[in-house]
C-alpha atoms as a PDB file:
ATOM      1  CA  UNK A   1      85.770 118.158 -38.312  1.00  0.00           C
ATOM      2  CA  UNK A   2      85.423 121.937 -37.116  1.00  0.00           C
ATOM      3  CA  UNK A   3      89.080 122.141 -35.818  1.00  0.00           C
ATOM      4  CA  UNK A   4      90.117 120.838 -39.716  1.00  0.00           C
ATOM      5  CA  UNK A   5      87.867 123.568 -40.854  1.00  0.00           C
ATOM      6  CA  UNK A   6      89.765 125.877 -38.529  1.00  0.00           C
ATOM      7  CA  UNK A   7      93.142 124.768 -39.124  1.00  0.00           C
ATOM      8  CA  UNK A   8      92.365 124.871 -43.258  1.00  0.00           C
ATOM      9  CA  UNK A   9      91.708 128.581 -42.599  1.00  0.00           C
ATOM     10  CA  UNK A  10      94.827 129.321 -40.399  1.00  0.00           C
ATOM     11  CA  UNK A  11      96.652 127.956 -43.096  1.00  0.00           C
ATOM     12  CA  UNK A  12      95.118 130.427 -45.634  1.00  0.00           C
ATOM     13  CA  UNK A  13      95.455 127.629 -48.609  1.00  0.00           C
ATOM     14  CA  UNK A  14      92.349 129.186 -50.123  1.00  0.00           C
ATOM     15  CA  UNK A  15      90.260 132.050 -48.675  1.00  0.00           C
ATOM     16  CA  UNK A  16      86.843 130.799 -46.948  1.00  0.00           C
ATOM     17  CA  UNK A  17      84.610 132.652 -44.518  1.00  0.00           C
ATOM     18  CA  UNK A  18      83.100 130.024 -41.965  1.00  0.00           C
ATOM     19  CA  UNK A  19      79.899 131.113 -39.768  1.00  0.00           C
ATOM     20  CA  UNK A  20      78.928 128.622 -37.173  1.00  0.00           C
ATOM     21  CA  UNK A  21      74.763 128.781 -36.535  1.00  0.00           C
ATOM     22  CA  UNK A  22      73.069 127.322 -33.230  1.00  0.00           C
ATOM     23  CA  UNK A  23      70.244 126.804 -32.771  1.00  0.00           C
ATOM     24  CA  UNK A  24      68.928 129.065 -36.152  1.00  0.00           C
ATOM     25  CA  UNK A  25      70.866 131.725 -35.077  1.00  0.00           C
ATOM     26  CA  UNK A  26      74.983 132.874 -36.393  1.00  0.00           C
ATOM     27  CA  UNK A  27      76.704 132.381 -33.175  1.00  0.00           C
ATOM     28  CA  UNK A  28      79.789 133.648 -34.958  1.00  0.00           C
ATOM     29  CA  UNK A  29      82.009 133.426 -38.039  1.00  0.00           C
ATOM     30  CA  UNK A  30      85.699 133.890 -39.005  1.00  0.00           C
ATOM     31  CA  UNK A  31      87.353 134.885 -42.373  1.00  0.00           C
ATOM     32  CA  UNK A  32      90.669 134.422 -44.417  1.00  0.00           C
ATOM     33  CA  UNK A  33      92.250 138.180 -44.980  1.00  0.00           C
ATOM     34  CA  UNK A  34      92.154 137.231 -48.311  1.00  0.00           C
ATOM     35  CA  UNK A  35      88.357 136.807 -48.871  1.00  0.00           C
ATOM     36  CA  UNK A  36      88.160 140.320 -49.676  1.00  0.00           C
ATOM     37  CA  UNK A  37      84.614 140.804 -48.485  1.00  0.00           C
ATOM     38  CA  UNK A  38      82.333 142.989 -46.224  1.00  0.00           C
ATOM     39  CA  UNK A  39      79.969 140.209 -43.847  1.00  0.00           C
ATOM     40  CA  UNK A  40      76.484 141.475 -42.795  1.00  0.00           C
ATOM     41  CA  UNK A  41      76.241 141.270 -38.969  1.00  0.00           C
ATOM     42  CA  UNK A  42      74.528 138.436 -38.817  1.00  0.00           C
ATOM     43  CA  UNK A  43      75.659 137.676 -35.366  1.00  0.00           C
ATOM     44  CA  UNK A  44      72.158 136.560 -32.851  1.00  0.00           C
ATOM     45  CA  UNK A  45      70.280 136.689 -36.474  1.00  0.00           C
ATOM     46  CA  UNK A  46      68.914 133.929 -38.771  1.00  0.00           C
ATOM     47  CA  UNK A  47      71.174 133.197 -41.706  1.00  0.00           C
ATOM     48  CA  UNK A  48      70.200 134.563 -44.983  1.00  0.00           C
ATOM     49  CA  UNK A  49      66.705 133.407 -46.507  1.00  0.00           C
ATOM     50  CA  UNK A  50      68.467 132.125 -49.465  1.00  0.00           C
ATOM     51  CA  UNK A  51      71.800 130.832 -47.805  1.00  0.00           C
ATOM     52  CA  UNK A  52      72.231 126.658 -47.906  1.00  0.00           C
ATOM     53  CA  UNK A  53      72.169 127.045 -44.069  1.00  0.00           C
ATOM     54  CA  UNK A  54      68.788 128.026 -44.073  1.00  0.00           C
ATOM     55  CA  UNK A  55      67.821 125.063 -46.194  1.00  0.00           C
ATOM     56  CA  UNK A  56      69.245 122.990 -43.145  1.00  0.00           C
ATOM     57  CA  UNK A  57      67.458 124.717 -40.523  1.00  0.00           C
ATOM     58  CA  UNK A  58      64.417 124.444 -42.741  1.00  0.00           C
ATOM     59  CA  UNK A  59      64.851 120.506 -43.023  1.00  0.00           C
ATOM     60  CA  UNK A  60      65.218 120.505 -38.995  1.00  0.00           C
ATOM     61  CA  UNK A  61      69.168 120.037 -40.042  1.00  0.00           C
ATOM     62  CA  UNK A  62      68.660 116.609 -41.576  1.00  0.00           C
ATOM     63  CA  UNK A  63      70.757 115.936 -44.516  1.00  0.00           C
ATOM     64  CA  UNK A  64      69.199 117.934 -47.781  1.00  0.00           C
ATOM     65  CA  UNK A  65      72.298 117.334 -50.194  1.00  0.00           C
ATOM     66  CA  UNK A  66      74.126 114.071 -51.077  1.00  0.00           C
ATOM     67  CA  UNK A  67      77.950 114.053 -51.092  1.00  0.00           C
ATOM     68  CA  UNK A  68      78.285 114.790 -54.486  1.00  0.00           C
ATOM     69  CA  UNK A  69      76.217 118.172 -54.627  1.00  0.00           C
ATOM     70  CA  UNK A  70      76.760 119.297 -51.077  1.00  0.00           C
ATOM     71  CA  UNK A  71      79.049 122.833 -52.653  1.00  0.00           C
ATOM     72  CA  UNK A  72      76.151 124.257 -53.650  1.00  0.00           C
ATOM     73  CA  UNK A  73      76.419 127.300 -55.572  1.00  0.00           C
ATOM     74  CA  UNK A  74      75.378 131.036 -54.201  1.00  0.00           C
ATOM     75  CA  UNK A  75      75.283 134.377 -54.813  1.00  0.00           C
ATOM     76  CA  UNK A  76      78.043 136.598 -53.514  1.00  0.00           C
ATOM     77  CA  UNK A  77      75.156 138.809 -52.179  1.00  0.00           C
ATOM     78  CA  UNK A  78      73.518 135.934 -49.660  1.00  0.00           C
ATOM     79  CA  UNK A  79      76.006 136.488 -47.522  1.00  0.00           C
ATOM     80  CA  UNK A  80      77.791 140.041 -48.251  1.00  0.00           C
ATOM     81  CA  UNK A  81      77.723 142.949 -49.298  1.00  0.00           C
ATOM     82  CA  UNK A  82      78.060 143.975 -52.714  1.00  0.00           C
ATOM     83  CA  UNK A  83      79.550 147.716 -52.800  1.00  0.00           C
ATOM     84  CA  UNK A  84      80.126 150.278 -55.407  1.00  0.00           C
ATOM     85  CA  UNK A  85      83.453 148.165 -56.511  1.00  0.00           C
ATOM     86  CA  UNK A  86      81.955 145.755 -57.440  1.00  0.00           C
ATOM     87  CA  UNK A  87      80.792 144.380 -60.690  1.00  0.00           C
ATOM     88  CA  UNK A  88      78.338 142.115 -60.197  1.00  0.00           C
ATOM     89  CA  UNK A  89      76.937 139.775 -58.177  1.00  0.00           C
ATOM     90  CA  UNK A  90      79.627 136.931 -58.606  1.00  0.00           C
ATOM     91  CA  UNK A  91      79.355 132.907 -57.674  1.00  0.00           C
ATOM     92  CA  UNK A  92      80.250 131.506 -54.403  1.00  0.00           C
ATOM     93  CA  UNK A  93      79.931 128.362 -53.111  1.00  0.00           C
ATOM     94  CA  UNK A  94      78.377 127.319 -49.592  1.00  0.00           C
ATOM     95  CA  UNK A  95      78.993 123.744 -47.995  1.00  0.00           C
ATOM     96  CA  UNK A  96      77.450 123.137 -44.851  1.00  0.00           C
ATOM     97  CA  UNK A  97      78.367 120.573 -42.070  1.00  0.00           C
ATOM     98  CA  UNK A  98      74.737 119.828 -39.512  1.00  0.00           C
ATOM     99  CA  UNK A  99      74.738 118.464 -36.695  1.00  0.00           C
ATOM    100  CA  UNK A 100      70.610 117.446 -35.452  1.00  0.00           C
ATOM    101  CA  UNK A 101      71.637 116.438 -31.986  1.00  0.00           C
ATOM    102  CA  UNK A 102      73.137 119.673 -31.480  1.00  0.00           C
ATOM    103  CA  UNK A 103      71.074 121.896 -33.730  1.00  0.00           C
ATOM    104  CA  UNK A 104      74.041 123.376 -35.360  1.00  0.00           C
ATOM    105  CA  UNK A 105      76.021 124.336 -38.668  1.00  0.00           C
ATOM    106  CA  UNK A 106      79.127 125.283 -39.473  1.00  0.00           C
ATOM    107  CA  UNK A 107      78.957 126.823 -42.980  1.00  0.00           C
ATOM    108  CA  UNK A 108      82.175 126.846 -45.482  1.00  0.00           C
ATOM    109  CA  UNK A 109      81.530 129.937 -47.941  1.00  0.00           C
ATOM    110  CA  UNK A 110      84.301 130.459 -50.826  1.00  0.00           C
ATOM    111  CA  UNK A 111      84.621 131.582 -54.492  1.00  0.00           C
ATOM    112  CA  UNK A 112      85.948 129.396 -56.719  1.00  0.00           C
END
């Protein structure tokens, strides 16, 4: 499923950031040019407090959302920065895919 992920944002049909977490921690992440947006460094650093992700971690990466509500919707700001441009703090949407055995995440993050 993560070389799909991978090969959906090679082919730059929609701009999507994706940030892999292991073991509670952002091991990396990767982002169309398009997504015009500045990341925090999350990189060796818990996700966001209020990011899906966390909700994961939180639930020991058991399944919190069904199929039908797993886009949930965020802010922009959970996972980066809002600067002087912009105008406010717009809607994105994170969809997570956990893995328990291996204590990981690889989070989708777009704006619809």
């Amino acid at each position: 499923m993560t070389a799909t992920v991978f090969k959906y944002l090679q082919a730059d049909l929609h701009p999507i950031c994706l940030v892999f977490i292991e073991n509670g921690r952002v091991k990396y992440w990767k982002k169309s040019d398009e997504l015009k947006v500045w990341l925090d460094d999350y990189i060796r650093l818990s996700p966001p407090s209020d990011s899906v992700a966390m909700e994961y971690i939180q639930k020991d990466y058991s399944f919190v959302y069904t199929m039908e509500e797993k886009a949930q919707e965020i802010k922009k700001s959970t996972w980066f920065d809002i600067t002087k441009y912009d105008e406010e703090d717009t809607d994105f949407y994170e969809y997570c895919i956990p893995t328990k055995r291996y204590k990981t995440i690889l989070s989708i993050i777009w704006e619809d």
